[in-house]
PDB file of N, CA and C in Angstrom:
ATOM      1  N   UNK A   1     -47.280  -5.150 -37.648  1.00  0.00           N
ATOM      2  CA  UNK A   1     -47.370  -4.395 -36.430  1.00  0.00           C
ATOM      3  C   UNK A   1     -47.443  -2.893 -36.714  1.00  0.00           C
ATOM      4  N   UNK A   2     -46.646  -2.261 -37.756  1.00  0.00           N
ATOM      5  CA  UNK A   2     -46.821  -0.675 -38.099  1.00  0.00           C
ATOM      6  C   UNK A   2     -48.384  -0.488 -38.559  1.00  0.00           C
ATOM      7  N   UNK A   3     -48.875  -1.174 -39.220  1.00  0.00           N
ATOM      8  CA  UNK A   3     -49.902  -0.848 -39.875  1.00  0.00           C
ATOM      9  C   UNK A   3     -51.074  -0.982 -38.809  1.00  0.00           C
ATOM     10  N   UNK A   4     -51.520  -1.777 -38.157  1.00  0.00           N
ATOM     11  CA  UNK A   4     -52.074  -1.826 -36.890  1.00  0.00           C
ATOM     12  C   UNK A   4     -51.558  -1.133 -35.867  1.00  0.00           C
ATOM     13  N   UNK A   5     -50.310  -0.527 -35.768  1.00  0.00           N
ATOM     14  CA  UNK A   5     -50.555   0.358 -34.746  1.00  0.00           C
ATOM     15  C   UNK A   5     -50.725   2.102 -35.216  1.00  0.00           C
ATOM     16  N   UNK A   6     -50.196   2.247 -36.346  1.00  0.00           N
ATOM     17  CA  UNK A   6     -50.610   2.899 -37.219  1.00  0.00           C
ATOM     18  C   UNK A   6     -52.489   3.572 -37.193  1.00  0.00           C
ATOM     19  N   UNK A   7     -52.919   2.455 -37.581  1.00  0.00           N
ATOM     20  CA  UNK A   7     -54.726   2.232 -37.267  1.00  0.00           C
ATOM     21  C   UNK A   7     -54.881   2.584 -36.156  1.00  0.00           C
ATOM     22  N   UNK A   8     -54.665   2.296 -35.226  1.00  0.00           N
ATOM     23  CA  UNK A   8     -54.957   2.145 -33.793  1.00  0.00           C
ATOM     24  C   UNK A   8     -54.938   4.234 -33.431  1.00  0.00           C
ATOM     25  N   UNK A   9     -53.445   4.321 -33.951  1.00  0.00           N
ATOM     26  CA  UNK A   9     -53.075   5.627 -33.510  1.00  0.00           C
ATOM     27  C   UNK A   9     -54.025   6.588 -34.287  1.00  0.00           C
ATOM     28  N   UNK A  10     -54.397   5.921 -35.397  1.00  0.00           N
ATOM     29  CA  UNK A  10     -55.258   6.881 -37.016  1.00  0.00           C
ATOM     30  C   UNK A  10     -56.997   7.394 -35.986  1.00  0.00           C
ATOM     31  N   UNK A  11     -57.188   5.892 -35.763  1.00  0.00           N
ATOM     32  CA  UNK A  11     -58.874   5.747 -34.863  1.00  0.00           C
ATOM     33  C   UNK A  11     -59.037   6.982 -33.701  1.00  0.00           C
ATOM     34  N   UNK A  12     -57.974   6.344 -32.805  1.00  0.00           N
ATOM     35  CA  UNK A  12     -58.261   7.327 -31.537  1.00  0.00           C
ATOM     36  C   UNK A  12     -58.130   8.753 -31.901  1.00  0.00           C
ATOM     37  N   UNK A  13     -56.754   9.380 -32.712  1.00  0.00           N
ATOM     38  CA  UNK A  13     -56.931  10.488 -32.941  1.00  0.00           C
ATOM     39  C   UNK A  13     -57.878  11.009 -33.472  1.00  0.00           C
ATOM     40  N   UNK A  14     -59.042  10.646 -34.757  1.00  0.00           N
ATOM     41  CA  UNK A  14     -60.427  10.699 -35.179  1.00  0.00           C
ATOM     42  C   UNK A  14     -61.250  10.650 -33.890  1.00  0.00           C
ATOM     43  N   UNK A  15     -61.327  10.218 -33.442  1.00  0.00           N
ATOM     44  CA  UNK A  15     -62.005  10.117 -31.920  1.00  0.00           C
ATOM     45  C   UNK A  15     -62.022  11.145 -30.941  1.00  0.00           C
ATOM     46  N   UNK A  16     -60.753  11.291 -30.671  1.00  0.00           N
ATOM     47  CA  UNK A  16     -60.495  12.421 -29.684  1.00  0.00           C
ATOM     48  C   UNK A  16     -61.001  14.068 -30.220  1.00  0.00           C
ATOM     49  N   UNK A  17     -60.211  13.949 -31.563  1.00  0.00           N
ATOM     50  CA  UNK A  17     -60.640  15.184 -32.334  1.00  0.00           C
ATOM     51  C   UNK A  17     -62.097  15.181 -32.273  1.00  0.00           C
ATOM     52  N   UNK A  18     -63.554  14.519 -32.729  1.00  0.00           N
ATOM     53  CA  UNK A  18     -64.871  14.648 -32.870  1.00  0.00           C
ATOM     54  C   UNK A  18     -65.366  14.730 -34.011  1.00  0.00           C
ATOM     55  N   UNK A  19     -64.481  14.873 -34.993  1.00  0.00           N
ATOM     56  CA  UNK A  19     -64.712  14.851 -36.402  1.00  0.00           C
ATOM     57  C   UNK A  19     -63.885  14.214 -37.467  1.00  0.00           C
ATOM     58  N   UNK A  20     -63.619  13.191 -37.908  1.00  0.00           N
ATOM     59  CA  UNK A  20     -62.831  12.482 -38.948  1.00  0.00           C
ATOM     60  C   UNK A  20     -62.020  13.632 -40.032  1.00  0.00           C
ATOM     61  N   UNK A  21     -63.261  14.029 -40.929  1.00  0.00           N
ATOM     62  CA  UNK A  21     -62.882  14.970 -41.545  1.00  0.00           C
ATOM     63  C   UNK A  21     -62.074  16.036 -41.075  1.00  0.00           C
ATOM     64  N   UNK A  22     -61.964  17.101 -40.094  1.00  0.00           N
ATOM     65  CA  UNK A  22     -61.519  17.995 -39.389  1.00  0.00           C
ATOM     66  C   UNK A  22     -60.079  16.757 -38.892  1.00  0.00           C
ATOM     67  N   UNK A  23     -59.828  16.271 -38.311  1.00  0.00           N
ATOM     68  CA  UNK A  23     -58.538  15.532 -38.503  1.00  0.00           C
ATOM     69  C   UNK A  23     -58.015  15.097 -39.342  1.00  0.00           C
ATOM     70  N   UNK A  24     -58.777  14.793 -40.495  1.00  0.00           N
ATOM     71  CA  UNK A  24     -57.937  14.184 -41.740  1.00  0.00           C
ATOM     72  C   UNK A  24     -57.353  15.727 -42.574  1.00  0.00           C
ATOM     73  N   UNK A  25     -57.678  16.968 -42.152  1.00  0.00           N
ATOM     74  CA  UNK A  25     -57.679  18.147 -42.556  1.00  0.00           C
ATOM     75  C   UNK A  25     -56.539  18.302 -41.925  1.00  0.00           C
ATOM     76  N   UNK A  26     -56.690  18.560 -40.633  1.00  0.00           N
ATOM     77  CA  UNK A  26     -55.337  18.648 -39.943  1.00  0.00           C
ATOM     78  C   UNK A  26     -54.090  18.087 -40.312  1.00  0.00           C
ATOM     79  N   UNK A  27     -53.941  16.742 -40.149  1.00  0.00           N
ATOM     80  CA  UNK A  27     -53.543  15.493 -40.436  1.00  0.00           C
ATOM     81  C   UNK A  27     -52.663  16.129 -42.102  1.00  0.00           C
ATOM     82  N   UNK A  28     -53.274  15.924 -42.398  1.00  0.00           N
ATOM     83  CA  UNK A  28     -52.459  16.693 -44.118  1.00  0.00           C
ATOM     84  C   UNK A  28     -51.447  17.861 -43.941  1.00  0.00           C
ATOM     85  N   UNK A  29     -52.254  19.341 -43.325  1.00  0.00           N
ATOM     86  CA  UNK A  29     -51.743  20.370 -43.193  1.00  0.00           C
ATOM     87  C   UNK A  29     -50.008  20.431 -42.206  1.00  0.00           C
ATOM     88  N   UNK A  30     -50.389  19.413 -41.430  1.00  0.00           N
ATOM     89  CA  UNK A  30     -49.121  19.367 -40.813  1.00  0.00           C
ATOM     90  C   UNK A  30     -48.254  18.344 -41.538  1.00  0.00           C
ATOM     91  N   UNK A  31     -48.740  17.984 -41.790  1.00  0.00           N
ATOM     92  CA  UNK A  31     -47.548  16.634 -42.759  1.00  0.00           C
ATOM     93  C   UNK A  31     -47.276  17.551 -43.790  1.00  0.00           C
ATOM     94  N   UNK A  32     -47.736  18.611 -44.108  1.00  0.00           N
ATOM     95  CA  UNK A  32     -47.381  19.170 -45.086  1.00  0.00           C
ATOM     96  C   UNK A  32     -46.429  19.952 -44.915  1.00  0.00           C
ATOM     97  N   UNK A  33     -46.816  20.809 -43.758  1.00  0.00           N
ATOM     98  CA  UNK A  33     -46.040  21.634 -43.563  1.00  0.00           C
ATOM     99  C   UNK A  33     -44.584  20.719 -43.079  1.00  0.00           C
ATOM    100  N   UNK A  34     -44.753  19.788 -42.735  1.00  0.00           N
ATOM    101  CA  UNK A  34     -43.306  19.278 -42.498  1.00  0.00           C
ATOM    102  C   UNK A  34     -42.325  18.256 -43.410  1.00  0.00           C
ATOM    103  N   UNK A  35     -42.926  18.576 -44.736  1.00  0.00           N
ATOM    104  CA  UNK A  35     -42.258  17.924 -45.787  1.00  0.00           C
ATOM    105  C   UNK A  35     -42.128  19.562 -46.416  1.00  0.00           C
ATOM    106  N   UNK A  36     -42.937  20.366 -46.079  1.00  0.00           N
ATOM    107  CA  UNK A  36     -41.779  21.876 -46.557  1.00  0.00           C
ATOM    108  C   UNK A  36     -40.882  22.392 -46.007  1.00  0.00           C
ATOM    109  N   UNK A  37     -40.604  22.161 -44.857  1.00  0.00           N
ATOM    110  CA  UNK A  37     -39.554  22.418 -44.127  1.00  0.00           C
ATOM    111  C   UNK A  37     -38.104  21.614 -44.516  1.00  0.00           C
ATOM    112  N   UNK A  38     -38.619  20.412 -44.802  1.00  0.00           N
ATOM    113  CA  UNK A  38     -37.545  19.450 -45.271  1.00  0.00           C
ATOM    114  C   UNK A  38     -36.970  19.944 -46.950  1.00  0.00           C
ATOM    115  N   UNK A  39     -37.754  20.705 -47.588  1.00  0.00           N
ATOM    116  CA  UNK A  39     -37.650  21.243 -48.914  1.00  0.00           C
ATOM    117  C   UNK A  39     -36.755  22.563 -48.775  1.00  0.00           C
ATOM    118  N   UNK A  40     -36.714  23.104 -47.436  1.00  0.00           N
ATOM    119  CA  UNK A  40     -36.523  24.569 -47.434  1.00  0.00           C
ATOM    120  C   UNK A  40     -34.765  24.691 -46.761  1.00  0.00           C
TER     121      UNK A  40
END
């Protein structure tokens, strides 16, 4: 069930955004930034 809803949540956000790439960009930058916060 995580992994399919996971997908589900992965798709639409690619979708909504208009560009895969440009979300998978995003997508990183904030996960990033919030595993530095957890460092800091």
């Amino acid at each position: 069930m995580f992994i399919a809803g996971y997908t589900l949540t992965d798709g639409s956000g690619a979708r909504v955004n208009g560009s895969a790439a440009s979300y998978v960009v995003w997508l990183f930058l904030l996960d990033g930034l919030g595993m530095l916060r957890r460092w800091c």
